[in-house]
PDB file of N, CA and C in Angstrom:
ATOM      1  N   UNK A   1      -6.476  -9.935  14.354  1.00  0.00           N
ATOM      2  CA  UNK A   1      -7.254  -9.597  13.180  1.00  0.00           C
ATOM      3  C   UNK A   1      -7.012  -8.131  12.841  1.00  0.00           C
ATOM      4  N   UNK A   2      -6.911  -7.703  11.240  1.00  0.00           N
ATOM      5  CA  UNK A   2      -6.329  -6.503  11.221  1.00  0.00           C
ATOM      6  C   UNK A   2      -8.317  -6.062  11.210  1.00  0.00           C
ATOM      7  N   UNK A   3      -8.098  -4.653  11.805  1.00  0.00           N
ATOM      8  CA  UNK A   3      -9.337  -3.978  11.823  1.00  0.00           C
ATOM      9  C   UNK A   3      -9.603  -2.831  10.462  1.00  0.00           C
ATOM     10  N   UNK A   4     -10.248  -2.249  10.119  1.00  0.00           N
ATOM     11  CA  UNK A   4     -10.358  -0.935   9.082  1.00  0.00           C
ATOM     12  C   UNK A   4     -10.519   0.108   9.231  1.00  0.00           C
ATOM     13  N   UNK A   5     -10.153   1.156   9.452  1.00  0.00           N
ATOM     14  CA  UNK A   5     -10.117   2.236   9.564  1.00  0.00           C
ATOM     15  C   UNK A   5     -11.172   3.079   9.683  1.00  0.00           C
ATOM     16  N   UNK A   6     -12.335   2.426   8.704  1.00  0.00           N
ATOM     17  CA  UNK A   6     -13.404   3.134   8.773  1.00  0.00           C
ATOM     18  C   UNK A   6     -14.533   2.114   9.308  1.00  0.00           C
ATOM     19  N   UNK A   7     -15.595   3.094   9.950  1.00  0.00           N
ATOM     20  CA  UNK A   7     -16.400   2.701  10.889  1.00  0.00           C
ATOM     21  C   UNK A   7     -18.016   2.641  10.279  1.00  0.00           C
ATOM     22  N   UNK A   8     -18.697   2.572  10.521  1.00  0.00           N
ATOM     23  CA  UNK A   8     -20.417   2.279   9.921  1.00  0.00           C
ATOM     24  C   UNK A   8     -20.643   3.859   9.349  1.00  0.00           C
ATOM     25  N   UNK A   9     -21.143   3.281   8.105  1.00  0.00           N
ATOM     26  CA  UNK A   9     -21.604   5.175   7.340  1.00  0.00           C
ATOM     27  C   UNK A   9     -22.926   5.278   7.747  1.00  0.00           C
ATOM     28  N   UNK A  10     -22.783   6.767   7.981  1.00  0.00           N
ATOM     29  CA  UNK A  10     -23.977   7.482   8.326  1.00  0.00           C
ATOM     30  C   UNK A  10     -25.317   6.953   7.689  1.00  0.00           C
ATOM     31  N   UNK A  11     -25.422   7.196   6.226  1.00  0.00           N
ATOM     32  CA  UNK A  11     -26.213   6.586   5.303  1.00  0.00           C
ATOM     33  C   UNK A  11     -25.863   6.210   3.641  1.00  0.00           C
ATOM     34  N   UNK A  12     -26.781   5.737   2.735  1.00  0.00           N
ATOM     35  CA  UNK A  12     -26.328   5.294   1.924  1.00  0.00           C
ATOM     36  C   UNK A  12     -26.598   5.684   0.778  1.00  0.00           C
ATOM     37  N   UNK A  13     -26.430   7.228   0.633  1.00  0.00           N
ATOM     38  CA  UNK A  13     -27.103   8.181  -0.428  1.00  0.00           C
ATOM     39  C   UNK A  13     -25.324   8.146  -0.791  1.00  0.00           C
ATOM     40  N   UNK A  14     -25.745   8.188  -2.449  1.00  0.00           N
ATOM     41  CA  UNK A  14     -24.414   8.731  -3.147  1.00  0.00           C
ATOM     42  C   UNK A  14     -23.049   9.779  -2.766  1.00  0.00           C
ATOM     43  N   UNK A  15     -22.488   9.230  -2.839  1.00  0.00           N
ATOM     44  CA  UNK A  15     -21.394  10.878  -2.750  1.00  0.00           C
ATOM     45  C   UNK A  15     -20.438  10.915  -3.998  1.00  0.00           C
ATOM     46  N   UNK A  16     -20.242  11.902  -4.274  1.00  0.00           N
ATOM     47  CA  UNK A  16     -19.332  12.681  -5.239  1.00  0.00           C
ATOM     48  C   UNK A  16     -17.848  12.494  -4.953  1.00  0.00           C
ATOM     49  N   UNK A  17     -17.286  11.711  -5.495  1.00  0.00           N
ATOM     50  CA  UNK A  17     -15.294  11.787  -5.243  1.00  0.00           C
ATOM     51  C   UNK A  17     -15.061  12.338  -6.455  1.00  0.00           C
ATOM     52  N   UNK A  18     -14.026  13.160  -6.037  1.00  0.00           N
ATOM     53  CA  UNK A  18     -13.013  13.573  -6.967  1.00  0.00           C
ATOM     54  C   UNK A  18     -11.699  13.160  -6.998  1.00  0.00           C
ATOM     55  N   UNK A  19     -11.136  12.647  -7.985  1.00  0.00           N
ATOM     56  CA  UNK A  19      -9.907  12.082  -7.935  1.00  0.00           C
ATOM     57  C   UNK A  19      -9.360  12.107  -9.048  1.00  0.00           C
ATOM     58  N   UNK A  20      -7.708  12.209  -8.786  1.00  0.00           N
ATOM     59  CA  UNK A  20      -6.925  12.320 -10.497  1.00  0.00           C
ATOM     60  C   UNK A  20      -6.282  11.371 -10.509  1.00  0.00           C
ATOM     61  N   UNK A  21      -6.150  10.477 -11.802  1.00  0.00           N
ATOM     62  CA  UNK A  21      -6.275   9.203 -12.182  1.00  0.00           C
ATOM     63  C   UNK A  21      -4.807   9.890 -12.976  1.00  0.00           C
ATOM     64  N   UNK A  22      -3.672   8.770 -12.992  1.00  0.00           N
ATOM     65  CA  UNK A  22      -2.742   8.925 -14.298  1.00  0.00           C
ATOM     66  C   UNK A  22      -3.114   9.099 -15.245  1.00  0.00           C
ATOM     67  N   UNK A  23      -2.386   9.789 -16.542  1.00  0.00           N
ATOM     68  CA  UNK A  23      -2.904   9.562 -17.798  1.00  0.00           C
ATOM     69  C   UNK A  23      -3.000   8.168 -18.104  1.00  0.00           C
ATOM     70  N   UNK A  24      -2.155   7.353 -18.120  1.00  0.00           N
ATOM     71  CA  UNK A  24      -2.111   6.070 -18.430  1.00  0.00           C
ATOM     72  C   UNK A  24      -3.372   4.951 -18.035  1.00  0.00           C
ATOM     73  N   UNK A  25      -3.725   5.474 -16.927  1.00  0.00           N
ATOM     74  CA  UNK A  25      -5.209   4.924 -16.233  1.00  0.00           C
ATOM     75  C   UNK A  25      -5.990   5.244 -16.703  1.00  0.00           C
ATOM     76  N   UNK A  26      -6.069   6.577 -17.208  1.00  0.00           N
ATOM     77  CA  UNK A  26      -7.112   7.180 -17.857  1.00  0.00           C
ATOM     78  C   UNK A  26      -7.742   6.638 -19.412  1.00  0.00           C
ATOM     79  N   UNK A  27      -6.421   6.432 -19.983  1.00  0.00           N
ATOM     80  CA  UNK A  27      -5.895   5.904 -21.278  1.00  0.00           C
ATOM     81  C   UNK A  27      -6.670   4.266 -21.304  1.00  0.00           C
ATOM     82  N   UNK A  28      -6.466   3.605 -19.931  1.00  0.00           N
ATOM     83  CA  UNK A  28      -6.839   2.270 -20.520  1.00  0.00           C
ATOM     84  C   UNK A  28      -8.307   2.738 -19.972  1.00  0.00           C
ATOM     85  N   UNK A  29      -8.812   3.317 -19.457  1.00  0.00           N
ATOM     86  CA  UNK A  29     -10.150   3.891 -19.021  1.00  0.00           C
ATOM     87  C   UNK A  29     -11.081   3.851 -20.922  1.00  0.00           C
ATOM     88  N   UNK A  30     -10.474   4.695 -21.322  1.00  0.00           N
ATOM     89  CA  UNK A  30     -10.835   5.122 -22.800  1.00  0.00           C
ATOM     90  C   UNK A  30     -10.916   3.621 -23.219  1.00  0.00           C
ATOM     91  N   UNK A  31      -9.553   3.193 -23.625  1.00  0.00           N
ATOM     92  CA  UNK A  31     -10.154   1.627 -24.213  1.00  0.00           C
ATOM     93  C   UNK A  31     -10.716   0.844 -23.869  1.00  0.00           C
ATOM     94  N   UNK A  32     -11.045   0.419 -22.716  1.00  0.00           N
ATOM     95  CA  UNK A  32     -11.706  -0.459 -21.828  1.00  0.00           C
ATOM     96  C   UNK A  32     -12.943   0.221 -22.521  1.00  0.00           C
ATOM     97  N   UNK A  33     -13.449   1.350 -22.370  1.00  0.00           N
ATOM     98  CA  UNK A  33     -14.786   1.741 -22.651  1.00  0.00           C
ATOM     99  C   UNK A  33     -15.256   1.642 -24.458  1.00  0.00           C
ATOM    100  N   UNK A  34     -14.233   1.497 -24.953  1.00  0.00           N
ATOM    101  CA  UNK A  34     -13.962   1.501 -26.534  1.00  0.00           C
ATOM    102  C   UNK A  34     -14.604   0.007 -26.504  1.00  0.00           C
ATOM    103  N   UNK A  35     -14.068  -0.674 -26.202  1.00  0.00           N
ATOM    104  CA  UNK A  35     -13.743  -2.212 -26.130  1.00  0.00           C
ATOM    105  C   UNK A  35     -15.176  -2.637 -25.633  1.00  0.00           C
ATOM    106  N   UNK A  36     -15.392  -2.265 -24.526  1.00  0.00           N
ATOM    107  CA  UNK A  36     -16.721  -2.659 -23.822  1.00  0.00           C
ATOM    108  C   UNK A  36     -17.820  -2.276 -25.010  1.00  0.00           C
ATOM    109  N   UNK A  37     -18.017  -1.411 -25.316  1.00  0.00           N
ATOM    110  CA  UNK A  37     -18.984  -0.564 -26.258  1.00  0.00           C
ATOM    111  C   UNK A  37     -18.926  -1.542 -27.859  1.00  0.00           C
ATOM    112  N   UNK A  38     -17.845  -1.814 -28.349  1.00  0.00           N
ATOM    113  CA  UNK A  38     -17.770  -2.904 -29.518  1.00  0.00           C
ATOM    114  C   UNK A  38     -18.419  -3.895 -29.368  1.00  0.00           C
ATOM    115  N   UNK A  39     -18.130  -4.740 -27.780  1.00  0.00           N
ATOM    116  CA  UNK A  39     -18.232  -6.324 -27.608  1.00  0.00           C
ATOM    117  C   UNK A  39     -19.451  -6.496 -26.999  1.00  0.00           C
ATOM    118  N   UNK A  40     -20.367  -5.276 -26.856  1.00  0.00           N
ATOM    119  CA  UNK A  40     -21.901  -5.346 -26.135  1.00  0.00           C
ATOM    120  C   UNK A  40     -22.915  -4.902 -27.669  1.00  0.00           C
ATOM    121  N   UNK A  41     -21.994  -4.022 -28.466  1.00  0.00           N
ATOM    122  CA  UNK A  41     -23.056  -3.720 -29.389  1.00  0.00           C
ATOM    123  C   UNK A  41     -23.734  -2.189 -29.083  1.00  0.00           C
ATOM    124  N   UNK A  42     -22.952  -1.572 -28.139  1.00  0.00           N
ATOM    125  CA  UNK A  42     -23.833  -0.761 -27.549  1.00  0.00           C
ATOM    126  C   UNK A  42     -22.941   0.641 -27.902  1.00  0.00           C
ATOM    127  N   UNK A  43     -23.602   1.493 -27.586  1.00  0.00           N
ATOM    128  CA  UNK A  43     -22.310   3.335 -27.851  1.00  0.00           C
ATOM    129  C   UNK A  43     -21.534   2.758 -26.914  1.00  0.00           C
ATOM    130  N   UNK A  44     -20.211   3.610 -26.859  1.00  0.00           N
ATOM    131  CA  UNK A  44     -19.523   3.698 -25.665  1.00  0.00           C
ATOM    132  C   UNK A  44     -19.566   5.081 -24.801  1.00  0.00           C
ATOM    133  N   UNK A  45     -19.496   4.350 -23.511  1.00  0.00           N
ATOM    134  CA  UNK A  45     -20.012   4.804 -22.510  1.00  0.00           C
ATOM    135  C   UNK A  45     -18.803   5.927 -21.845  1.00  0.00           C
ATOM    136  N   UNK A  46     -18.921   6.888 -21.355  1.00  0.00           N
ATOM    137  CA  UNK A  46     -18.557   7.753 -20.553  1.00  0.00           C
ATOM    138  C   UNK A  46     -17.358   6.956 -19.944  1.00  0.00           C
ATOM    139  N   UNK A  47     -16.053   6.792 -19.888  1.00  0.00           N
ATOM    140  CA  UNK A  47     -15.058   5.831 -19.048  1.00  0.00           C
ATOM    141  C   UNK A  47     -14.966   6.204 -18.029  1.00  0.00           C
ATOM    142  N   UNK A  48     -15.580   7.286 -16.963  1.00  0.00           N
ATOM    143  CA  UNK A  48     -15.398   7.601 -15.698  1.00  0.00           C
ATOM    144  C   UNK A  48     -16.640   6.720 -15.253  1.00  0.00           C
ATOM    145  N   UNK A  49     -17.607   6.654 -16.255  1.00  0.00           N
ATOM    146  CA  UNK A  49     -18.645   5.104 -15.212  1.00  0.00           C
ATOM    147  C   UNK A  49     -18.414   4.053 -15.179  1.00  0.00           C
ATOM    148  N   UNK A  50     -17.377   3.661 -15.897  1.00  0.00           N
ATOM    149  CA  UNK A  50     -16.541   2.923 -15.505  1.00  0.00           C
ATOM    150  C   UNK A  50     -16.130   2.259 -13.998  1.00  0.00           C
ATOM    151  N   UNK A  51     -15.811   3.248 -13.434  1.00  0.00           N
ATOM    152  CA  UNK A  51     -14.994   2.839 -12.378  1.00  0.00           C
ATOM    153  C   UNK A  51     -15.886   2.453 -11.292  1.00  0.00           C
ATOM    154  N   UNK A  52     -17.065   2.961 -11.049  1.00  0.00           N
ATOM    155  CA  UNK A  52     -17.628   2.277  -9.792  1.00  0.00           C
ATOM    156  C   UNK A  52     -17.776   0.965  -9.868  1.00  0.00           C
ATOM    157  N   UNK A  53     -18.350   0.158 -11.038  1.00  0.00           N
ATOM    158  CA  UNK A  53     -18.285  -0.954 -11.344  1.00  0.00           C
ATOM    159  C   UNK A  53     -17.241  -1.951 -11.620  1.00  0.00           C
ATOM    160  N   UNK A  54     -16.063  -1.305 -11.866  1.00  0.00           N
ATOM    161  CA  UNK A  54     -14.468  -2.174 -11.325  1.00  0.00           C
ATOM    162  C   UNK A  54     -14.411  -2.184 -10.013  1.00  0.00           C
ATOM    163  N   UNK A  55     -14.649  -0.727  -9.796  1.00  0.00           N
ATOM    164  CA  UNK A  55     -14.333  -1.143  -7.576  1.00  0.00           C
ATOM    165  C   UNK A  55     -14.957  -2.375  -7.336  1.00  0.00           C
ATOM    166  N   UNK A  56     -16.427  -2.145  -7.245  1.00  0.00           N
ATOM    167  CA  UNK A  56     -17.477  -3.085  -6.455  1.00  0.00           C
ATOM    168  C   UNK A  56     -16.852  -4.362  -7.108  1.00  0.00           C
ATOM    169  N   UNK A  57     -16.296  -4.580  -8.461  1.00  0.00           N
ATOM    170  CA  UNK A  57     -16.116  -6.509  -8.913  1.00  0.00           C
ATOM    171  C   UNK A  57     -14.929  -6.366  -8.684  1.00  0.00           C
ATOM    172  N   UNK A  58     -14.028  -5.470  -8.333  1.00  0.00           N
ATOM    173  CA  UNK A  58     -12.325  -5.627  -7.510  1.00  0.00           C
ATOM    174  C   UNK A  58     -13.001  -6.183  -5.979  1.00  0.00           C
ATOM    175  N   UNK A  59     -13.636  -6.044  -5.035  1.00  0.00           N
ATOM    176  CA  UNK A  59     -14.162  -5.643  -3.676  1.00  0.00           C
ATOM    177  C   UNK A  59     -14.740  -7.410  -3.594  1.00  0.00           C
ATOM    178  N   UNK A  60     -15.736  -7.480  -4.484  1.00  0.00           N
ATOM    179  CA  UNK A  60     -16.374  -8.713  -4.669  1.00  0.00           C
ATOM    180  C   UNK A  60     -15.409 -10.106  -4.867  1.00  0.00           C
ATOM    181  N   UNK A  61     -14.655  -9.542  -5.702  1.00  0.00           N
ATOM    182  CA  UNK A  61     -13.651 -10.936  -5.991  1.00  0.00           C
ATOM    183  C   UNK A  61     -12.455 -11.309  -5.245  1.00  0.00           C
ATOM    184  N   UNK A  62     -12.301 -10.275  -4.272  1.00  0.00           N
ATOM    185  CA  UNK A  62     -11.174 -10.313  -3.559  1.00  0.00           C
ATOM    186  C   UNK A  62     -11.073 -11.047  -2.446  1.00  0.00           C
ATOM    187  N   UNK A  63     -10.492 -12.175  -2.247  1.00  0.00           N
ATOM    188  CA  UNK A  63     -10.810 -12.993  -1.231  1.00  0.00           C
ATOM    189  C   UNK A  63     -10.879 -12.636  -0.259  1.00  0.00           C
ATOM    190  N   UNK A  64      -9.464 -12.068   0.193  1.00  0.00           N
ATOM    191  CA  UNK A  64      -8.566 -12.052   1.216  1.00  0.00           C
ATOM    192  C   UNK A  64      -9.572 -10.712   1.989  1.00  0.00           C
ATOM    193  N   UNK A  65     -10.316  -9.832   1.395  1.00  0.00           N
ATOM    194  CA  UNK A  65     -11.220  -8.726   1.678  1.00  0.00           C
ATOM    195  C   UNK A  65     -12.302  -9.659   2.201  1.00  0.00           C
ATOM    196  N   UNK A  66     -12.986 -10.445   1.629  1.00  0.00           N
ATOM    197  CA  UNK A  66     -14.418 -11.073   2.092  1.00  0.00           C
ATOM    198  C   UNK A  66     -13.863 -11.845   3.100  1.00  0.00           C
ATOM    199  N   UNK A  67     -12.433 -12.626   2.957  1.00  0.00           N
ATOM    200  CA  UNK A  67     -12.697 -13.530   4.174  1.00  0.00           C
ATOM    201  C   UNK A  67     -12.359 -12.367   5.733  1.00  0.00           C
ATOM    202  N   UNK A  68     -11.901 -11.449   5.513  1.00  0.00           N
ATOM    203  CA  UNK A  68     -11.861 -10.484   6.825  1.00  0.00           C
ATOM    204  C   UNK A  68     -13.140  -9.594   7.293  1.00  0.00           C
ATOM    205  N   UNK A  69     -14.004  -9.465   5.992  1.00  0.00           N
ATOM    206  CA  UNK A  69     -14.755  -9.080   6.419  1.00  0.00           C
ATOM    207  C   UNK A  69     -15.680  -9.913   6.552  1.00  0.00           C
ATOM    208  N   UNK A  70     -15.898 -10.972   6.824  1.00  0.00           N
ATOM    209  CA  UNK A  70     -16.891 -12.441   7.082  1.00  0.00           C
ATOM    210  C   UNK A  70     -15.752 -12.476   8.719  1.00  0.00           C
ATOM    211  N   UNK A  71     -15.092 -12.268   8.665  1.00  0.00           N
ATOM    212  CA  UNK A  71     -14.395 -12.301  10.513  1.00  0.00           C
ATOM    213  C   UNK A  71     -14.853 -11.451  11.117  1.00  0.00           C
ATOM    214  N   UNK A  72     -15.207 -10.085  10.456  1.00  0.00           N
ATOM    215  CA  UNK A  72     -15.141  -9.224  11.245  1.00  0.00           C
ATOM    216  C   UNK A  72     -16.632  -8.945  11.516  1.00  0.00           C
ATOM    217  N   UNK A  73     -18.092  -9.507  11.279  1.00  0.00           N
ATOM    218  CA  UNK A  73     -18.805  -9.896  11.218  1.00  0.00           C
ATOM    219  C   UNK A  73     -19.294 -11.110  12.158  1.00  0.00           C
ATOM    220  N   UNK A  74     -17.994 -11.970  12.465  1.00  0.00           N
ATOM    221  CA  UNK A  74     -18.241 -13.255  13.508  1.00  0.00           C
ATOM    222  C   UNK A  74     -18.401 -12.343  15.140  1.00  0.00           C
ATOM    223  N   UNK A  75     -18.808 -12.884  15.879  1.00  0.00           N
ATOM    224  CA  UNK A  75     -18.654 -12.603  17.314  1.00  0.00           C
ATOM    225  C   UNK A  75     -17.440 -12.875  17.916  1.00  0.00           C
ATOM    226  N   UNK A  76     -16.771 -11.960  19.056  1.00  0.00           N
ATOM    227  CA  UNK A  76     -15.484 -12.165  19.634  1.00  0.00           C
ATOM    228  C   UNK A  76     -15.007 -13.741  20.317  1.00  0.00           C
ATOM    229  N   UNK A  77     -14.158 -14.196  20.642  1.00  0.00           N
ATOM    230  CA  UNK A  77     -13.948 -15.236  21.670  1.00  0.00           C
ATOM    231  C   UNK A  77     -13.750 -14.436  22.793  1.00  0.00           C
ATOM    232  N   UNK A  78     -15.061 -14.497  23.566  1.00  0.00           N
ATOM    233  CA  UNK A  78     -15.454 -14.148  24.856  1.00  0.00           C
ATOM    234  C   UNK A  78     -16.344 -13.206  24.725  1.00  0.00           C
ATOM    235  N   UNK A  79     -16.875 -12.737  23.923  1.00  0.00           N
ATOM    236  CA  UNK A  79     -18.012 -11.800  24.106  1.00  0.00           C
ATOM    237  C   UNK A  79     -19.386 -12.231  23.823  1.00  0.00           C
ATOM    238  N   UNK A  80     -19.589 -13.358  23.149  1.00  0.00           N
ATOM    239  CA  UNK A  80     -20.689 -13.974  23.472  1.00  0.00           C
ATOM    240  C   UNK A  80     -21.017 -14.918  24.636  1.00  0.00           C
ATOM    241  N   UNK A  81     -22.548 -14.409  25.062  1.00  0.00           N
ATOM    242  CA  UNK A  81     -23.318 -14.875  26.163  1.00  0.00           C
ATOM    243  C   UNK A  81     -23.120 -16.532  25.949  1.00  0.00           C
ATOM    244  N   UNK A  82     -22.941 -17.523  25.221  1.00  0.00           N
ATOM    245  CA  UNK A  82     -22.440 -18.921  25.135  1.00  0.00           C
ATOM    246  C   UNK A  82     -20.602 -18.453  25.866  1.00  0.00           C
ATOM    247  N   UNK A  83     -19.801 -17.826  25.764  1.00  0.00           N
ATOM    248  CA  UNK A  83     -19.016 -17.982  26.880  1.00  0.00           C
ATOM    249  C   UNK A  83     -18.864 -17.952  27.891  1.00  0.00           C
ATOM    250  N   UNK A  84     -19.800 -17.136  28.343  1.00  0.00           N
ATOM    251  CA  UNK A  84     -20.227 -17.046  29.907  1.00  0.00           C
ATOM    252  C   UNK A  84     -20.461 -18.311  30.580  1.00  0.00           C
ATOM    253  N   UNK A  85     -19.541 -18.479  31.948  1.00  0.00           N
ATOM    254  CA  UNK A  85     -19.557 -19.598  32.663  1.00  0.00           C
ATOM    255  C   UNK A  85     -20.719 -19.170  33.175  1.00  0.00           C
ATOM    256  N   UNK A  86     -21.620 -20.193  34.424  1.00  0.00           N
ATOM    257  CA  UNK A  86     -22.375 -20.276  35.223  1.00  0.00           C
ATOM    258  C   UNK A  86     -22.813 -21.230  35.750  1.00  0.00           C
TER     259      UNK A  86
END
């Protein structure tokens, strides 16, 4: 089973990333937010708030992510007290 790199977070207060996005990313950032803002009826929105809400429904829909992390969540073969002979 592949494992992840990262380990249990401290806690679950916000943090601040900074990151530089291509122009081109940025670009469909803008329309996506153009687009979103037409087809809701609503202003358009800031396209950097955008992105937390693609991660989390990239994260969510991704199989191959949930089914490893639904493994990695199961108990070992041999580390549960039902393996123990006696």
């Amino acid at each position: 089973m592949t494992k992840l790199k990262l380990g249990p977070l401290a806690d679950n207060k916000p943090v601040k990333v900074s990151l530089e996005l291509p122009a081109a990313v940025h670009r469909d950032l803008v329309a996506y937010a153009e687009v979103l803002g037409r087809a809701t009826g609503q202003a358009v929105i800031d396209p950097a708030k955008l992105i937390v809400p693609m991660i989390e429904r990239f994260m969510a829909t991704d199989r191959v992510f949930a089914k490893a992390r639904r493994g990695a969540n199961q108990p070992q073969p041999g580390t549960g007290s039902a393996e123990r002979s006696g």
